[in-house]
PDB file of N, CA and C in Angstrom:
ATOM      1  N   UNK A   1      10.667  -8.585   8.782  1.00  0.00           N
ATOM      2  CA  UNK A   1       9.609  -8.858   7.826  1.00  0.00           C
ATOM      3  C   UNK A   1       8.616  -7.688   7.854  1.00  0.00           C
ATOM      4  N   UNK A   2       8.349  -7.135   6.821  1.00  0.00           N
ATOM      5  CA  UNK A   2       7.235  -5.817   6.575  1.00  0.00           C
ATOM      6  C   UNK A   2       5.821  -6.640   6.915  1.00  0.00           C
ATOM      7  N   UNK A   3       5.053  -5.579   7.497  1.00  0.00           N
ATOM      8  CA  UNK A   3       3.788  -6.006   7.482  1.00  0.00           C
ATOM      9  C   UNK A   3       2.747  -5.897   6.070  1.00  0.00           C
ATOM     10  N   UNK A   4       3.279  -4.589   5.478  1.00  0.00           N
ATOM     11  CA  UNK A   4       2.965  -4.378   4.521  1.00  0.00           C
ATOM     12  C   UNK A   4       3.625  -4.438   3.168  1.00  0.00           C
ATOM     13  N   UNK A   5       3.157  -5.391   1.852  1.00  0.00           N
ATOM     14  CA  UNK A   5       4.503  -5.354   0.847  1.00  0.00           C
ATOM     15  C   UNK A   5       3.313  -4.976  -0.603  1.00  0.00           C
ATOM     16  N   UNK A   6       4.365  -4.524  -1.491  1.00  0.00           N
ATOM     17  CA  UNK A   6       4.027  -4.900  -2.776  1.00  0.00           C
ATOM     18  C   UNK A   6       2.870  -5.399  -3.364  1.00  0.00           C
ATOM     19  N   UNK A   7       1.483  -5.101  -4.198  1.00  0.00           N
ATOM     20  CA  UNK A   7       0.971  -5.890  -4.338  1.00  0.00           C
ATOM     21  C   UNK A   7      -0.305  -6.109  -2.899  1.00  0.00           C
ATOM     22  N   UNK A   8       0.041  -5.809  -1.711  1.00  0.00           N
ATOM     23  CA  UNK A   8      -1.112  -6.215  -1.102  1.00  0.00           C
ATOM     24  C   UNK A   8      -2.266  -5.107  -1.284  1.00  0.00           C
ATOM     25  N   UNK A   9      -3.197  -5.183  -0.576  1.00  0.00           N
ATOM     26  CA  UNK A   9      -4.581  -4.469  -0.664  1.00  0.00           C
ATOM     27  C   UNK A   9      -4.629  -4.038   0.751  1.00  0.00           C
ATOM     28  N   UNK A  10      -4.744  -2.274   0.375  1.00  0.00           N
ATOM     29  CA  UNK A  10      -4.949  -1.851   2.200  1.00  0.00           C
ATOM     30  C   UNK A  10      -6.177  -0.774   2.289  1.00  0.00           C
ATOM     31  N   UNK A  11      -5.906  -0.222   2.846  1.00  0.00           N
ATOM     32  CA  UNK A  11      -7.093   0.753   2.681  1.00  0.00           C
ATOM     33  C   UNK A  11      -6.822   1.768   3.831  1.00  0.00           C
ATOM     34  N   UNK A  12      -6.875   3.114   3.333  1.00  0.00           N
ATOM     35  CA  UNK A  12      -6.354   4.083   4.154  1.00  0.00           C
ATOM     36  C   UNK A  12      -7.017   4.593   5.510  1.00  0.00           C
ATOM     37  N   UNK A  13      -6.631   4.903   6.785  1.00  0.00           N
ATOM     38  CA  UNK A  13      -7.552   5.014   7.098  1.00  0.00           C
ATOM     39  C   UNK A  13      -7.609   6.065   8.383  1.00  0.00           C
ATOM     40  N   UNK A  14      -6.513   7.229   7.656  1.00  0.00           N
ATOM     41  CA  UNK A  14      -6.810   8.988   7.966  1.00  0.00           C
ATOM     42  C   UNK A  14      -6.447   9.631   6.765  1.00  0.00           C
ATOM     43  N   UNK A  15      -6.670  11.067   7.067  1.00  0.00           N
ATOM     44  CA  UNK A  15      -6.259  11.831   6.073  1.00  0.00           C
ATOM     45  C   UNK A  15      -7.224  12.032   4.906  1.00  0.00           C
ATOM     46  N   UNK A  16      -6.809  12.974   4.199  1.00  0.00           N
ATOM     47  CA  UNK A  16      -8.284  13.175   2.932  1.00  0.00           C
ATOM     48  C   UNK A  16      -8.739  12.048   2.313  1.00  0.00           C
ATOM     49  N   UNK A  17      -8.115  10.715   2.398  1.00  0.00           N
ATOM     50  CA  UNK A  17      -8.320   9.666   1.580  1.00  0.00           C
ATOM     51  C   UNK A  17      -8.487   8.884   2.256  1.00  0.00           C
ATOM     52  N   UNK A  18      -9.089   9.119   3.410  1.00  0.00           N
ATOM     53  CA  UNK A  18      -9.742   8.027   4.812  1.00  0.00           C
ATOM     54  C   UNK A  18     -10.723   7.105   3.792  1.00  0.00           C
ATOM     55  N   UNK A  19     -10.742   5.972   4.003  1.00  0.00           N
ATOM     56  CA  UNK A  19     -11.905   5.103   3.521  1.00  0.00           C
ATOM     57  C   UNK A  19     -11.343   4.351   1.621  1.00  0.00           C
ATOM     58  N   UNK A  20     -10.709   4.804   1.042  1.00  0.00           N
ATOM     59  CA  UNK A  20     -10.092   4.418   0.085  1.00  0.00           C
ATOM     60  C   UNK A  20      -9.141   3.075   0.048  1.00  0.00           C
ATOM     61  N   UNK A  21      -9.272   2.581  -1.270  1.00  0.00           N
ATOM     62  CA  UNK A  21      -8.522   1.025  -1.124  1.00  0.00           C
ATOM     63  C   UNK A  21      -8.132   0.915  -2.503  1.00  0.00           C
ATOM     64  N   UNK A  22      -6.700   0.271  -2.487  1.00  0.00           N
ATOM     65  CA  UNK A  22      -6.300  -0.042  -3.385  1.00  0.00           C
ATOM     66  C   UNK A  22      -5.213  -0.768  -3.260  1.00  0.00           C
ATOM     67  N   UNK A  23      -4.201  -0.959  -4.258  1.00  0.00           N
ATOM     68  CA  UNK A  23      -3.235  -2.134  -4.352  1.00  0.00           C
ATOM     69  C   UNK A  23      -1.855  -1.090  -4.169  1.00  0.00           C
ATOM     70  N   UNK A  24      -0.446  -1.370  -3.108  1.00  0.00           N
ATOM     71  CA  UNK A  24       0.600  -1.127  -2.967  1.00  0.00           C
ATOM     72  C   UNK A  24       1.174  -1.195  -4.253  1.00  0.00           C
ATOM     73  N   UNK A  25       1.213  -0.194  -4.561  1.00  0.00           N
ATOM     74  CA  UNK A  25       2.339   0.081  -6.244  1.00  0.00           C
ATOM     75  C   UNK A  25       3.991  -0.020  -5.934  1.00  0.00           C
ATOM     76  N   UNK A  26       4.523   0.380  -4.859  1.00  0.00           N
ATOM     77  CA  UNK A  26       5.416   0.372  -4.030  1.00  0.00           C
ATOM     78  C   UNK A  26       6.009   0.896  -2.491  1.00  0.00           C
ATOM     79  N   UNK A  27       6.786   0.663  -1.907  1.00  0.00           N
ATOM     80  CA  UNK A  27       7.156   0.885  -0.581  1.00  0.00           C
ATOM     81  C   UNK A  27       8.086   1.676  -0.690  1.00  0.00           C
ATOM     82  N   UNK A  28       8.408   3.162  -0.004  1.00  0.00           N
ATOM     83  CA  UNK A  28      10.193   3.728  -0.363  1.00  0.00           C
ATOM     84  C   UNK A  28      10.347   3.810   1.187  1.00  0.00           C
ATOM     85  N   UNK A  29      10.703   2.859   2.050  1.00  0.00           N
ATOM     86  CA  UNK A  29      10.898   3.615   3.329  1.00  0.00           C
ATOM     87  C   UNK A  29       9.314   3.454   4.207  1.00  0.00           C
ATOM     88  N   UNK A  30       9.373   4.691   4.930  1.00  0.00           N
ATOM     89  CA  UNK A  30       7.931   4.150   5.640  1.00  0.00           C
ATOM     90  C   UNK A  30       7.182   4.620   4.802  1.00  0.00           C
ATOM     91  N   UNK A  31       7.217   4.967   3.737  1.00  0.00           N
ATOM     92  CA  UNK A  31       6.296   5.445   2.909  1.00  0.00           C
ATOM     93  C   UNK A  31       5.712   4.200   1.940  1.00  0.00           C
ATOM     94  N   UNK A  32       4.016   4.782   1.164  1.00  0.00           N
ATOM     95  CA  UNK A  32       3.541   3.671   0.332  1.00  0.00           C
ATOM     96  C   UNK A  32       2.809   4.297  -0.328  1.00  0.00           C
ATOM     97  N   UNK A  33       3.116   3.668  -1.815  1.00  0.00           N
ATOM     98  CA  UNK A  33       2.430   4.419  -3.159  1.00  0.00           C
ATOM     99  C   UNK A  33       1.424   3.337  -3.370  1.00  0.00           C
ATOM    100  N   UNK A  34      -0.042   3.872  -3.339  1.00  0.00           N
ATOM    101  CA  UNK A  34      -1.028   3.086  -3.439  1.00  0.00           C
ATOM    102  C   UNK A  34      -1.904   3.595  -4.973  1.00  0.00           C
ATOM    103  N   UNK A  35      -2.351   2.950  -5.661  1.00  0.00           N
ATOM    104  CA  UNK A  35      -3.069   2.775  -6.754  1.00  0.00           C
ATOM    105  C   UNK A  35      -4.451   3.749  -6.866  1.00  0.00           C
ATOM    106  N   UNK A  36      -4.475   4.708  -7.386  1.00  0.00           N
ATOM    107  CA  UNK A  36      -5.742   5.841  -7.173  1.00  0.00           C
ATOM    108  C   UNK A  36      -6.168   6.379  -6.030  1.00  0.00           C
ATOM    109  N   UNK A  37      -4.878   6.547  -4.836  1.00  0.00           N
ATOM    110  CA  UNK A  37      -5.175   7.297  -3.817  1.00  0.00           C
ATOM    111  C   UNK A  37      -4.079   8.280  -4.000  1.00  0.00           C
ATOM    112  N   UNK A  38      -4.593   9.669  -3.458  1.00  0.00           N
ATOM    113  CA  UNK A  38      -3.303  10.286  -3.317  1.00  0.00           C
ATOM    114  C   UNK A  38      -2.740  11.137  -4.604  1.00  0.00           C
ATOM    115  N   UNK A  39      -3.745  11.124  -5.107  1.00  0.00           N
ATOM    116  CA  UNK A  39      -3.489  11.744  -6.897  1.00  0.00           C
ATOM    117  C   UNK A  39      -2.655  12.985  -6.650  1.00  0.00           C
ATOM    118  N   UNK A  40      -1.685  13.362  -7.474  1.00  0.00           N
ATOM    119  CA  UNK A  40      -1.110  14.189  -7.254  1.00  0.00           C
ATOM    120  C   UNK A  40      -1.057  15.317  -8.690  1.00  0.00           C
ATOM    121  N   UNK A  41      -1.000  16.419  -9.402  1.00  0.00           N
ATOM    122  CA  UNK A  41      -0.770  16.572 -10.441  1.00  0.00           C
ATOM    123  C   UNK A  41       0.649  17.400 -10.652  1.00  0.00           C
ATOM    124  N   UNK A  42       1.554  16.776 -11.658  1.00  0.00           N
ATOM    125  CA  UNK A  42       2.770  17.250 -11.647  1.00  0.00           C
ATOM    126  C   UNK A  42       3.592  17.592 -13.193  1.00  0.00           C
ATOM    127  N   UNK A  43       3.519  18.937 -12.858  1.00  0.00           N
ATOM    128  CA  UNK A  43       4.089  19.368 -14.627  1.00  0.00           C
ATOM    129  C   UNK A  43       5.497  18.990 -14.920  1.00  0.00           C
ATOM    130  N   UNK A  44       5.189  18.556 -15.811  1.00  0.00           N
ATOM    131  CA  UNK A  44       6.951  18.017 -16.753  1.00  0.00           C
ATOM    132  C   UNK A  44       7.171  18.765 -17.911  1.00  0.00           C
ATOM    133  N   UNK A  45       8.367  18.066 -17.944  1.00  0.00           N
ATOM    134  CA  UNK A  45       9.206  19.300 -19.082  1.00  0.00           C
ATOM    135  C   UNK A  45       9.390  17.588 -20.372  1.00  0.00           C
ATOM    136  N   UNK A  46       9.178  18.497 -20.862  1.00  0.00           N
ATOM    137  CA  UNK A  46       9.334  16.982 -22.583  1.00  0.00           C
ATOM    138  C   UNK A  46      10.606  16.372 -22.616  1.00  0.00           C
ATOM    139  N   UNK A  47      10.939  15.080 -22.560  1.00  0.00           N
ATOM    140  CA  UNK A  47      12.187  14.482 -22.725  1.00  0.00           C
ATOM    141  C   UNK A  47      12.023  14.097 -23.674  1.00  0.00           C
ATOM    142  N   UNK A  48      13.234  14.425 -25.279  1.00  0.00           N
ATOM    143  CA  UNK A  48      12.869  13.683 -25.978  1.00  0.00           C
ATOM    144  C   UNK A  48      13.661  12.474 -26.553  1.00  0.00           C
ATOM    145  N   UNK A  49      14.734  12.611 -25.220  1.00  0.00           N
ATOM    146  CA  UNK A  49      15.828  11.319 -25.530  1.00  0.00           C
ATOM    147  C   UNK A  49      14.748  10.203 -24.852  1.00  0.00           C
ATOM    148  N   UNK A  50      13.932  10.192 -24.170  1.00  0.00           N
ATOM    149  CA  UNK A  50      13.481   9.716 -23.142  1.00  0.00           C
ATOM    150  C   UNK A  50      11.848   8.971 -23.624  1.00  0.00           C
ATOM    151  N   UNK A  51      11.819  10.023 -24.955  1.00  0.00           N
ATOM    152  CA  UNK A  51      10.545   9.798 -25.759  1.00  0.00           C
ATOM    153  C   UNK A  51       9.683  10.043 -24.649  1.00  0.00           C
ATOM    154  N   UNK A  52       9.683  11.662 -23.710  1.00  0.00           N
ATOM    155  CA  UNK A  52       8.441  11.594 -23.006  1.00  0.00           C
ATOM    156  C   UNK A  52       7.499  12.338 -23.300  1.00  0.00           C
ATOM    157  N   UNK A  53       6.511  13.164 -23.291  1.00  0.00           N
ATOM    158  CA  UNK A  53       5.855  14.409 -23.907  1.00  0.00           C
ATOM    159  C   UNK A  53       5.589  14.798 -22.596  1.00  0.00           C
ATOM    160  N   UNK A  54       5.973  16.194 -22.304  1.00  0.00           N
ATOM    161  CA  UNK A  54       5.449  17.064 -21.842  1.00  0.00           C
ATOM    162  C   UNK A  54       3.768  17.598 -21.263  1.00  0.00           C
ATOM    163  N   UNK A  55       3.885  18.346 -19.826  1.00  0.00           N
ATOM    164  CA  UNK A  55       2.494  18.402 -19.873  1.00  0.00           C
ATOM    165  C   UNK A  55       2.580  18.304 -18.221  1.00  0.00           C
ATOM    166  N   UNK A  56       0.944  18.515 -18.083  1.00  0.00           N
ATOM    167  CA  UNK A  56       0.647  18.099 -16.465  1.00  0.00           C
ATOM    168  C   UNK A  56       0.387  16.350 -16.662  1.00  0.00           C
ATOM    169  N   UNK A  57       0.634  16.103 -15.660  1.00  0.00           N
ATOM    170  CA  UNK A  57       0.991  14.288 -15.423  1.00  0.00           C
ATOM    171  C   UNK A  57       0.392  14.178 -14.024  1.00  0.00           C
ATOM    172  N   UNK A  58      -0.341  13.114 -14.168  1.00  0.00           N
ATOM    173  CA  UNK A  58      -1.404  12.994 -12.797  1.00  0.00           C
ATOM    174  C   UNK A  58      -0.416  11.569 -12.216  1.00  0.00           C
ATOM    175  N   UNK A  59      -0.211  11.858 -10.781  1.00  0.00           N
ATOM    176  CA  UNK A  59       0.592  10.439 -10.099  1.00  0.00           C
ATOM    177  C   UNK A  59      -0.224  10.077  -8.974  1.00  0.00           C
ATOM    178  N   UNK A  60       0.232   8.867  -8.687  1.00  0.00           N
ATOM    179  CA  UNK A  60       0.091   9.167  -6.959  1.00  0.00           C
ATOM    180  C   UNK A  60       1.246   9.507  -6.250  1.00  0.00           C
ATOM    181  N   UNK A  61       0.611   9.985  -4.963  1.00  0.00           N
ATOM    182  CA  UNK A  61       1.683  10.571  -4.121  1.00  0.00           C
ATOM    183  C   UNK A  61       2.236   9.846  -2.770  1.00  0.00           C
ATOM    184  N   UNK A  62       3.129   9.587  -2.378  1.00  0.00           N
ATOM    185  CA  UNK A  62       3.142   9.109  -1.601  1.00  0.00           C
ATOM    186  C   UNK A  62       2.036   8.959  -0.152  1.00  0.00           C
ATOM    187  N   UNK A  63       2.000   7.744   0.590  1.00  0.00           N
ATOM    188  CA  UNK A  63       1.532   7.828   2.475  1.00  0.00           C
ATOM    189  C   UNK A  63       1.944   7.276   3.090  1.00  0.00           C
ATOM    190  N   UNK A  64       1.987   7.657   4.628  1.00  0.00           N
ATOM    191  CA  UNK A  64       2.983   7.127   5.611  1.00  0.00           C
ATOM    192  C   UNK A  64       2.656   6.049   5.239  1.00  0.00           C
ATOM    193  N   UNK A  65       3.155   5.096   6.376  1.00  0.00           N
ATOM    194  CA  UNK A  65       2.864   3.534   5.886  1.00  0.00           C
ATOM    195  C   UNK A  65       2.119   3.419   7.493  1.00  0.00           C
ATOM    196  N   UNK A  66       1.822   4.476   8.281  1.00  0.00           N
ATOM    197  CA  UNK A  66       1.113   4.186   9.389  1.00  0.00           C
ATOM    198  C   UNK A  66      -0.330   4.734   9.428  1.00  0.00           C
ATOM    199  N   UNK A  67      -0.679   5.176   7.909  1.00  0.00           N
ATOM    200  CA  UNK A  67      -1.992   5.705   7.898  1.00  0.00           C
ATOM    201  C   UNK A  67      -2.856   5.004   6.959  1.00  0.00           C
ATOM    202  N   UNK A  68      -2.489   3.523   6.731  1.00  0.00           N
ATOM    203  CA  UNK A  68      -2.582   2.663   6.008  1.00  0.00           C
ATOM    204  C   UNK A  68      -2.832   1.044   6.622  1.00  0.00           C
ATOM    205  N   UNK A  69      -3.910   0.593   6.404  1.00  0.00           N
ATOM    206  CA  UNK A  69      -4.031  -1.138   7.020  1.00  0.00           C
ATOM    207  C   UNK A  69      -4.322  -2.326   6.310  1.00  0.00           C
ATOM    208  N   UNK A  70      -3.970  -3.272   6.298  1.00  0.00           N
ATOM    209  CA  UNK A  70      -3.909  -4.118   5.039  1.00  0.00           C
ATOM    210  C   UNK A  70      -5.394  -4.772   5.368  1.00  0.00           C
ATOM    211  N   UNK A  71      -5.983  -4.791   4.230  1.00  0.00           N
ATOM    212  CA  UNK A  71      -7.274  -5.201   3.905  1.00  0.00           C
ATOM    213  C   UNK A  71      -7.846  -6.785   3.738  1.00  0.00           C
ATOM    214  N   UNK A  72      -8.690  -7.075   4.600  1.00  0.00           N
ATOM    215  CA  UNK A  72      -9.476  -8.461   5.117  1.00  0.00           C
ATOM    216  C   UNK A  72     -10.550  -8.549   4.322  1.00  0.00           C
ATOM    217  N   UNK A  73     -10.197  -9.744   3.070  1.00  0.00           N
ATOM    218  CA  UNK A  73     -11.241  -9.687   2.295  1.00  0.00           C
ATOM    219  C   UNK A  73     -12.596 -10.425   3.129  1.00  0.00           C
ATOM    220  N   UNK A  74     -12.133 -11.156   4.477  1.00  0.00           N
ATOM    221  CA  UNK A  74     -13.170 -12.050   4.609  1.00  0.00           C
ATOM    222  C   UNK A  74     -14.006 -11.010   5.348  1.00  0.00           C
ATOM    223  N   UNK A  75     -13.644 -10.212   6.825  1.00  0.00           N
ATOM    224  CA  UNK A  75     -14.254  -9.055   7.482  1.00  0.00           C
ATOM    225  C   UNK A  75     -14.646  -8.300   6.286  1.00  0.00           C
ATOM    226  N   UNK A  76     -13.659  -7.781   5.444  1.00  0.00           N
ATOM    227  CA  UNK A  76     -14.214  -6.939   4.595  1.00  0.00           C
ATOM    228  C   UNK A  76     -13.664  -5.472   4.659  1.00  0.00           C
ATOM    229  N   UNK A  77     -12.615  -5.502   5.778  1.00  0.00           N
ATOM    230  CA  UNK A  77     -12.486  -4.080   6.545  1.00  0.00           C
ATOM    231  C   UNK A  77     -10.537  -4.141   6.615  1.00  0.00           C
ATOM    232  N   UNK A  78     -10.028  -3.279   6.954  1.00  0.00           N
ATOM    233  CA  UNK A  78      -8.857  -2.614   7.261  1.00  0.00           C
ATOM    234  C   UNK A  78      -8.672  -3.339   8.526  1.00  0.00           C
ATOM    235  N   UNK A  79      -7.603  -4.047   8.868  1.00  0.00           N
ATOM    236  CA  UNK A  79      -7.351  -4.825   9.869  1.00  0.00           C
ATOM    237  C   UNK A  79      -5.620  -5.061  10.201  1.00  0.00           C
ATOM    238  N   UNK A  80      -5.167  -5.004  11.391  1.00  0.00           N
ATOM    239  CA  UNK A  80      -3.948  -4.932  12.053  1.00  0.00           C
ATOM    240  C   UNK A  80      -3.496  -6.411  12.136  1.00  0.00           C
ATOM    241  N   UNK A  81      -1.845  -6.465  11.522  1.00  0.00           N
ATOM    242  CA  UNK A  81      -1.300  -7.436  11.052  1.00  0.00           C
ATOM    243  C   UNK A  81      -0.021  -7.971  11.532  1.00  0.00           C
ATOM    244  N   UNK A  82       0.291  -9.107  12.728  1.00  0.00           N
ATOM    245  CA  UNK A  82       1.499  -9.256  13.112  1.00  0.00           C
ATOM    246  C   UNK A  82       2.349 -10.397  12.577  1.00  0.00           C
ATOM    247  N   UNK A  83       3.192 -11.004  13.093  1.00  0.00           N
ATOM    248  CA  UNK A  83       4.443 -11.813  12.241  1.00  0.00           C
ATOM    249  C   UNK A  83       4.225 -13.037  13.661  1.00  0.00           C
ATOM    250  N   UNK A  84       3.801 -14.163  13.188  1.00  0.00           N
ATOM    251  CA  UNK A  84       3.656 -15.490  13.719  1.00  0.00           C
ATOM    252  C   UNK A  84       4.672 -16.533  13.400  1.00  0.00           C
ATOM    253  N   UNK A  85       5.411 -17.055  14.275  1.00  0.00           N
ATOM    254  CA  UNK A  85       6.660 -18.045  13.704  1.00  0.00           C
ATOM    255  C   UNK A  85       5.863 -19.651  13.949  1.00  0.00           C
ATOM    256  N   UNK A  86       6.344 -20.285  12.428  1.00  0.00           N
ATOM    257  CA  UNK A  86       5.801 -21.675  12.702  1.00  0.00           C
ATOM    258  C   UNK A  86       6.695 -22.820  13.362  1.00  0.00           C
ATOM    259  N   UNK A  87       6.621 -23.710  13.392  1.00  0.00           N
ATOM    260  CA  UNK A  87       7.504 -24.851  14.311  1.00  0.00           C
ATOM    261  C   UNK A  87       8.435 -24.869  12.800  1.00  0.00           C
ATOM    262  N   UNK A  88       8.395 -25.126  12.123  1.00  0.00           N
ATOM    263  CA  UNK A  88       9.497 -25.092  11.139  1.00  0.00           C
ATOM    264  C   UNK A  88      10.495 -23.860  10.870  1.00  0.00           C
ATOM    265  N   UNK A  89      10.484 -22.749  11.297  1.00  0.00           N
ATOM    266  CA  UNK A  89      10.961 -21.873  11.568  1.00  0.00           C
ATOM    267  C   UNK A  89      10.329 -20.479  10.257  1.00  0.00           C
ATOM    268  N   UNK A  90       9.487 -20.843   9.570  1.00  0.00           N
ATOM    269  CA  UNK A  90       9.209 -19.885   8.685  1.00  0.00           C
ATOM    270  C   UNK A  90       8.201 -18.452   9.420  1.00  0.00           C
ATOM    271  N   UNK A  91       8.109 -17.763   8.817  1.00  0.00           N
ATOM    272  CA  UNK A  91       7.471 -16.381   9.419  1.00  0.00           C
ATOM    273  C   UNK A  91       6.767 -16.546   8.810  1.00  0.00           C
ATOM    274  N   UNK A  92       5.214 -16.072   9.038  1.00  0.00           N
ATOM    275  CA  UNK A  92       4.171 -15.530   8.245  1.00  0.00           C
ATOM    276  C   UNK A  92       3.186 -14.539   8.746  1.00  0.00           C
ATOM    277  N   UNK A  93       2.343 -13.677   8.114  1.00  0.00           N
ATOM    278  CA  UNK A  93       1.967 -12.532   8.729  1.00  0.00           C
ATOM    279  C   UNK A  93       0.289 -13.192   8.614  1.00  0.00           C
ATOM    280  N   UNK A  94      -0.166 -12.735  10.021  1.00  0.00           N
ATOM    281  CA  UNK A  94      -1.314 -13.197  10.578  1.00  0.00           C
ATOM    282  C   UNK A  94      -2.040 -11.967  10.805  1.00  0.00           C
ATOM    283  N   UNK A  95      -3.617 -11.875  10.614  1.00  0.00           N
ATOM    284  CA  UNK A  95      -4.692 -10.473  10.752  1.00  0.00           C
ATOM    285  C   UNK A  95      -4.424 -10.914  12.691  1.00  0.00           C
ATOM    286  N   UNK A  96      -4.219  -9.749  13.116  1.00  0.00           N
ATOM    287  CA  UNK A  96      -4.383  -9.960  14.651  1.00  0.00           C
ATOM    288  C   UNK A  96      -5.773  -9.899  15.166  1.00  0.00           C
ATOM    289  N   UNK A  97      -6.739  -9.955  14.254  1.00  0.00           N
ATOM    290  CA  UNK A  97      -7.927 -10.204  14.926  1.00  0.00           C
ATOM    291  C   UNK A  97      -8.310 -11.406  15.257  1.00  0.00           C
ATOM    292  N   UNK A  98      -8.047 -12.352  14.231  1.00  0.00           N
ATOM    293  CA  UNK A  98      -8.390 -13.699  14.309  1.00  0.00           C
ATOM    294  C   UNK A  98      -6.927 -14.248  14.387  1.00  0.00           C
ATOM    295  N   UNK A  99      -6.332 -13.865  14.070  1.00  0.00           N
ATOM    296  CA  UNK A  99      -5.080 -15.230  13.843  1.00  0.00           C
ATOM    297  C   UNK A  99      -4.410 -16.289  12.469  1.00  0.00           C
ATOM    298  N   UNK A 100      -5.637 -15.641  11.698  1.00  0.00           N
ATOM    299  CA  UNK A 100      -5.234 -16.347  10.118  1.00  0.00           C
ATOM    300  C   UNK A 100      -4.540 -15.586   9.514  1.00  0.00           C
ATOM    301  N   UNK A 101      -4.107 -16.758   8.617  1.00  0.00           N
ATOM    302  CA  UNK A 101      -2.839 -16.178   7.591  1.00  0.00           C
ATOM    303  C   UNK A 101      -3.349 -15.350   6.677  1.00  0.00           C
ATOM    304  N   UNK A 102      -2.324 -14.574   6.370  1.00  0.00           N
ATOM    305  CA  UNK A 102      -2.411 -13.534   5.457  1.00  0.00           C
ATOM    306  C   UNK A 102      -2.615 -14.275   3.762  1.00  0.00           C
ATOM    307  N   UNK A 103      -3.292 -13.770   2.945  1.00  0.00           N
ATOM    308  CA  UNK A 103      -3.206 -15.002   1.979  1.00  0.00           C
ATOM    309  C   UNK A 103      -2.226 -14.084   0.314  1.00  0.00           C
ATOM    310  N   UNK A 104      -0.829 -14.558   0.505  1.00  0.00           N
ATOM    311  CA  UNK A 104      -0.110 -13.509  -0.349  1.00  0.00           C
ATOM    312  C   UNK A 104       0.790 -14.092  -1.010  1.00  0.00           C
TER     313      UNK A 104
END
């Protein structure tokens, strides 16, 4: 089970984009494409089977997935996240500060 998926809210927390937060756009590996961090600018060539236009194209860029912590709306802060098994046998991912569920 990932600690980190799709969709959650983390917030970076080395690198030029220390202190930044946003939403997991996707995971490739240990890597994670996060939402207005990481801007990258990247020139393309026009596809026009593809209907694309040409030009510089602003992305994000990939980050490890270890310079990254999933975000505690209640603290408010970047917080470390482990995998808790219930008596029914399901997994769920808990903030290891307190012990509550992740809410996802």
């Amino acid at each position: 089970m990932n600690r980190i998926r799709k969709g959650d809210q983390v917030v970076v927390i080395t690198g030029k984009a220390k202190g930044q937060r946003g939403d997991v756009l996707r995971l490739a590996g240990d890597r994670v494409y996060v939402s207005n961090v990481n801007l990258i600018k990247r020139h393309t060539k026009p596809n026009p089977q593809a209907n694309q236009p040409g030009g510089i194209v602003e992305r994000e860029g990939s980050i490890h997935i270890s310079n990254v912590q999933l975000f505690n709306p209640r603290t408010g802060k970047g917080e470390r996240v482990g995998i808790k098994t219930l008596e029914d046998g399901r997994r769920i991912r808990v903030f290891r500060s307190s012990n509550e569920a992740v809410d996802a």
